[in-house]
N, C-alpha and C. Protein backbone atom coordinates (compact mmCIF):
# COMPACT_ATOMS: atom_id res chain seq x y z
N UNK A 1 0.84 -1.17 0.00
CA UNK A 1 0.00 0.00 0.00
C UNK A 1 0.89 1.23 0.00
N UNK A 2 0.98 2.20 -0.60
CA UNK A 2 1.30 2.80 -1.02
C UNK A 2 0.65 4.17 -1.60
N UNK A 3 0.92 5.19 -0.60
CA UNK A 3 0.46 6.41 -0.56
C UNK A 3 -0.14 6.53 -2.14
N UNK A 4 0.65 6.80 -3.13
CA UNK A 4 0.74 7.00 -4.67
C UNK A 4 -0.61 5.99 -5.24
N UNK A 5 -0.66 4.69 -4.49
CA UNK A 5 -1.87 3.92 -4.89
C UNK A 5 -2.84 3.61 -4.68
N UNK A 6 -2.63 4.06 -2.94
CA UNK A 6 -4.08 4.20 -2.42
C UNK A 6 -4.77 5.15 -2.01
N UNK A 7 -3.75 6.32 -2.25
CA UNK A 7 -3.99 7.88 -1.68
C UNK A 7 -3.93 7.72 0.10
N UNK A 8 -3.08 6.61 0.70
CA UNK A 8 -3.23 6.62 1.71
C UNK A 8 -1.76 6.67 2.24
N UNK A 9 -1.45 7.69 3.41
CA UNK A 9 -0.53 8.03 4.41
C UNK A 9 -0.03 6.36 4.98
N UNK A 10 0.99 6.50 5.47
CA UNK A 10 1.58 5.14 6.49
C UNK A 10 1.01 5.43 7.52
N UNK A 11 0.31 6.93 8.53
CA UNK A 11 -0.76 7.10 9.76
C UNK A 11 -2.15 5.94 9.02
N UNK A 12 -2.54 6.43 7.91
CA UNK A 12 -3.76 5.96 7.87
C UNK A 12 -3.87 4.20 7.52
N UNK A 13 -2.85 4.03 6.71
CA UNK A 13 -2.64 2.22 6.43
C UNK A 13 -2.39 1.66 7.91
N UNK A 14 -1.55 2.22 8.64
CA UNK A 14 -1.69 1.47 9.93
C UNK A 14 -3.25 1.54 10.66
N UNK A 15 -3.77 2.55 10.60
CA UNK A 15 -5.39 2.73 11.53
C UNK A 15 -6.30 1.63 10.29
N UNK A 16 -6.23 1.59 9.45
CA UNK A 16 -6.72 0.50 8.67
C UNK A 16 -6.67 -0.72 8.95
N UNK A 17 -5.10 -1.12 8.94
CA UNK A 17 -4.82 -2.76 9.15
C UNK A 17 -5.14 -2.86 10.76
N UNK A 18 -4.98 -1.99 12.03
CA UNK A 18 -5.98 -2.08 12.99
C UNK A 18 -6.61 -2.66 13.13
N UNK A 19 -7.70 -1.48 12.69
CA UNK A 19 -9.33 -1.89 12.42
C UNK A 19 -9.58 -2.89 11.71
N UNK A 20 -8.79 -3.80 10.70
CA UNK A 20 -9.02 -4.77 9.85
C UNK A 20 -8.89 -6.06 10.89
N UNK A 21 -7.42 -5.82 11.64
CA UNK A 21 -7.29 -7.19 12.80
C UNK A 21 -8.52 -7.36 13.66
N UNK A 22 -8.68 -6.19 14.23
CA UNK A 22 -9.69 -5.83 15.06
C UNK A 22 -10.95 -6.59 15.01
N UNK A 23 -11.48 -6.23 13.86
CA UNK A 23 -12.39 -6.95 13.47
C UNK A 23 -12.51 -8.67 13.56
N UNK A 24 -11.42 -9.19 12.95
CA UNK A 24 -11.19 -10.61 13.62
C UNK A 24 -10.99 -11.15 14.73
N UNK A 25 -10.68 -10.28 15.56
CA UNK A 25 -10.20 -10.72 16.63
C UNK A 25 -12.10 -10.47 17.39
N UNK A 26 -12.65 -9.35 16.91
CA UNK A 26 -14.33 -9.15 17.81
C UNK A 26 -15.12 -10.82 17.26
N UNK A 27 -14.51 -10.82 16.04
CA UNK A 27 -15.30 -12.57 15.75
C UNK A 27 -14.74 -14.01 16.08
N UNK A 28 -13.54 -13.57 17.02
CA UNK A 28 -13.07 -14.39 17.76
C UNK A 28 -11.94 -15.60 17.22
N UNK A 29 -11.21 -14.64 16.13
CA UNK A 29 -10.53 -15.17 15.43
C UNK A 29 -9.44 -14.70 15.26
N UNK A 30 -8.57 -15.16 16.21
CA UNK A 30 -7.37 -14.68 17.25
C UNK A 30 -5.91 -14.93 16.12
N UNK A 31 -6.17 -16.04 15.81
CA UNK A 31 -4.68 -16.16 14.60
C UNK A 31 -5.30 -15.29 13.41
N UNK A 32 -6.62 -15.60 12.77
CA UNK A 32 -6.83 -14.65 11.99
C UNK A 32 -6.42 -13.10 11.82
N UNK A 33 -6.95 -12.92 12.99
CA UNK A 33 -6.39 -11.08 13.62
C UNK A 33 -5.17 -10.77 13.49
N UNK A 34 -4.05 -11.52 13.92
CA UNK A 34 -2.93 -11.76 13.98
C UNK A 34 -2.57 -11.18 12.45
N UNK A 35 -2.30 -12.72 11.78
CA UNK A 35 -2.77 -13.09 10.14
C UNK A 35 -2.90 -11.42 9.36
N UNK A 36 -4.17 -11.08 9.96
CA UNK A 36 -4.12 -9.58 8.66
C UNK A 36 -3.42 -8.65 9.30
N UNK A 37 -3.36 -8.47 10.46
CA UNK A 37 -2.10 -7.56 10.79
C UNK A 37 -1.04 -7.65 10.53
N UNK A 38 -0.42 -8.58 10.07
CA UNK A 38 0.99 -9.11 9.57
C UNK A 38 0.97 -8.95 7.94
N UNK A 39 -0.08 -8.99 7.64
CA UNK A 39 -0.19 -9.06 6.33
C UNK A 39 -0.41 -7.86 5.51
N UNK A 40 -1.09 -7.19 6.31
CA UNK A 40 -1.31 -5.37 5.56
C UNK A 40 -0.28 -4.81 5.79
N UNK A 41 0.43 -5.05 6.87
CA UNK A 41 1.79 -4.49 7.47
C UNK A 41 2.66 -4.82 6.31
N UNK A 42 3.13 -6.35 5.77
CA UNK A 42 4.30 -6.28 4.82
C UNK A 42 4.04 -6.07 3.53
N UNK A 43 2.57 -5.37 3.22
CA UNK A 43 2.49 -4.99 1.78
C UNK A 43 2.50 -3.18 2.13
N UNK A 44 3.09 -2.67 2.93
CA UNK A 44 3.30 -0.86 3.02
C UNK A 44 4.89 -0.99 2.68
N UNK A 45 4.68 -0.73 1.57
CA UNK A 45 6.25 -0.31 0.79
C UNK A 45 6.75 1.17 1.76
N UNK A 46 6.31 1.10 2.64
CA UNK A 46 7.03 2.61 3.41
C UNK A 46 7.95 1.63 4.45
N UNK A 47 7.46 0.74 4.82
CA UNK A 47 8.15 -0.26 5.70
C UNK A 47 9.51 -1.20 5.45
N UNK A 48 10.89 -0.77 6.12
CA UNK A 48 12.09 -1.42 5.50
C UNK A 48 11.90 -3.00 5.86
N UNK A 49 12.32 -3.67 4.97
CA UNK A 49 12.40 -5.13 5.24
C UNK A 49 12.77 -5.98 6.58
N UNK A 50 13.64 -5.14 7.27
CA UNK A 50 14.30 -5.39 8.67
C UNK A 50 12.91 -5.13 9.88
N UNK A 51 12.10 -4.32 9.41
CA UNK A 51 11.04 -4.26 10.30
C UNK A 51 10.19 -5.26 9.96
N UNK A 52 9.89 -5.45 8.13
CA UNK A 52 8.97 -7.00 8.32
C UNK A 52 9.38 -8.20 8.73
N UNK A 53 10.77 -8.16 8.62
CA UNK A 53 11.02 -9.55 9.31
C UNK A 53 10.24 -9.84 10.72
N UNK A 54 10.88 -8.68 11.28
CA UNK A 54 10.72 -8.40 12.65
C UNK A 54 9.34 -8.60 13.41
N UNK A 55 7.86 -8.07 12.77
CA UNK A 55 7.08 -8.60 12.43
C UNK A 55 6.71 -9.50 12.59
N UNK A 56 6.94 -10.31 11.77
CA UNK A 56 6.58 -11.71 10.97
C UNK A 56 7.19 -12.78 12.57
N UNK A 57 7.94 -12.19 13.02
CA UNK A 57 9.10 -13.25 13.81
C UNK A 57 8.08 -12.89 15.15
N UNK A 58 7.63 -11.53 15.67
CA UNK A 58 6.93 -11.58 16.78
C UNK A 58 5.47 -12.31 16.33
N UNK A 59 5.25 -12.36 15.34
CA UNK A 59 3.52 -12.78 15.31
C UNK A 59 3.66 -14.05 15.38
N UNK A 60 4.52 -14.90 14.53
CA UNK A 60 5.01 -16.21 14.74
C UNK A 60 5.16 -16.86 16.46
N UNK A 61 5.73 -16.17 16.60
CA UNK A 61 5.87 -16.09 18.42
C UNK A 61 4.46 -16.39 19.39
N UNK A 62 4.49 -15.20 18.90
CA UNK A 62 2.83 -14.91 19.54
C UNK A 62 2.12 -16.11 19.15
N UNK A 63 1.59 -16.55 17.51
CA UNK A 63 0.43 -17.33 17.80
C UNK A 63 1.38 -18.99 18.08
N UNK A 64 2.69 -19.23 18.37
CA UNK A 64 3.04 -20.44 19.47
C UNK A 64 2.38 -20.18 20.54
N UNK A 65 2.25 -19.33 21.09
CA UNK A 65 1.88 -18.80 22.71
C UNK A 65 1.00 -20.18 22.90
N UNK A 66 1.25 -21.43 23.99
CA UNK A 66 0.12 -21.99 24.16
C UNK A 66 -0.81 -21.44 25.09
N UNK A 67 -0.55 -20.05 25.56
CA UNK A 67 -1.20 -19.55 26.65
C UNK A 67 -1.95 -18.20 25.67
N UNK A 68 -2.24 -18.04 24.18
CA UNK A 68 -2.64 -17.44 23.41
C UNK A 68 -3.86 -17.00 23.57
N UNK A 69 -4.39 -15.66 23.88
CA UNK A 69 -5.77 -15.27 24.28
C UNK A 69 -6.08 -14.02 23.63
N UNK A 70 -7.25 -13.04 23.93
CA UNK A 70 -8.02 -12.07 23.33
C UNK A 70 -7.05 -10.55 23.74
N UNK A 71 -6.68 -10.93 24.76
CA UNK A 71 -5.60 -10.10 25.28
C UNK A 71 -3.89 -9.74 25.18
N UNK A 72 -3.95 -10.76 24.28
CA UNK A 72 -2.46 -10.61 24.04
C UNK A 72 -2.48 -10.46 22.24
N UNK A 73 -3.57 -11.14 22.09
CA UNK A 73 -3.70 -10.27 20.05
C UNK A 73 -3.93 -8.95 20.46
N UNK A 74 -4.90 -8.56 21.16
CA UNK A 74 -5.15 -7.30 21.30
C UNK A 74 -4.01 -6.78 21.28
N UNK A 75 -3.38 -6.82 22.08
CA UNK A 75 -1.63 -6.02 23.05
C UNK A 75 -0.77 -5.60 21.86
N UNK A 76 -0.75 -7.00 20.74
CA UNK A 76 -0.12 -7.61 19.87
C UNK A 76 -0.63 -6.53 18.93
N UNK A 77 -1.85 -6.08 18.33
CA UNK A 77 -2.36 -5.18 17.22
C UNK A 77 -2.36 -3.79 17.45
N UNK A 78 -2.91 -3.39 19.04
CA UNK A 78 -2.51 -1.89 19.28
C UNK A 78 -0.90 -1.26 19.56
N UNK A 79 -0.07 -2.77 19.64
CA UNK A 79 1.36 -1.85 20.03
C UNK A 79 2.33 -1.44 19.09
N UNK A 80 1.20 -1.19 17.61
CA UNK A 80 2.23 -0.91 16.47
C UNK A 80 1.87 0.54 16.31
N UNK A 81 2.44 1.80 16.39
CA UNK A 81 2.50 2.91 16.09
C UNK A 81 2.97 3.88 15.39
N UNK A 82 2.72 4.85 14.87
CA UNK A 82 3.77 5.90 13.90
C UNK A 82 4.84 6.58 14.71
């Protein structure tokens, strides 16, 4: 995503992919939530590769968690910021 293609800021693609996890996670679909947050995240060409790894390696993490709950996707989707 890409300002030039979607007319959208890296503030607003992040409040997007949010609200996009968000949504999975209210239908109780905790790896899902996960899943599109990771996923809208490594298609923002504003984002260097060293941060998607980075990414990719905590969400991986996260959904091992065998102690994996509503509260830690949550934690997991709001603690990405501009």
């Amino acid at each position: 995503m890409h300002e030039r293609e979607t007319g959208l800021n890296p503030s607003e693609t992040l409040k997007q992919a949010k609200a996009r996890a968000l949504r999975s996670l209210e239908e109780g679909n905790l790896q899902g939530a996960i899943d599109s947050m990771v996923s809208d995240l490594q298609r923002d060409p504003t984002r260097p590769d060293f941060q998607k790894n980075m990414i990719t390696g905590m969400a991986l993490a996260l959904k091992d968690d065998p102690e994996l709950n509503r509260k830690k996707v949550e934690e997991f989707i709001n603690g990405f910021n501009m």
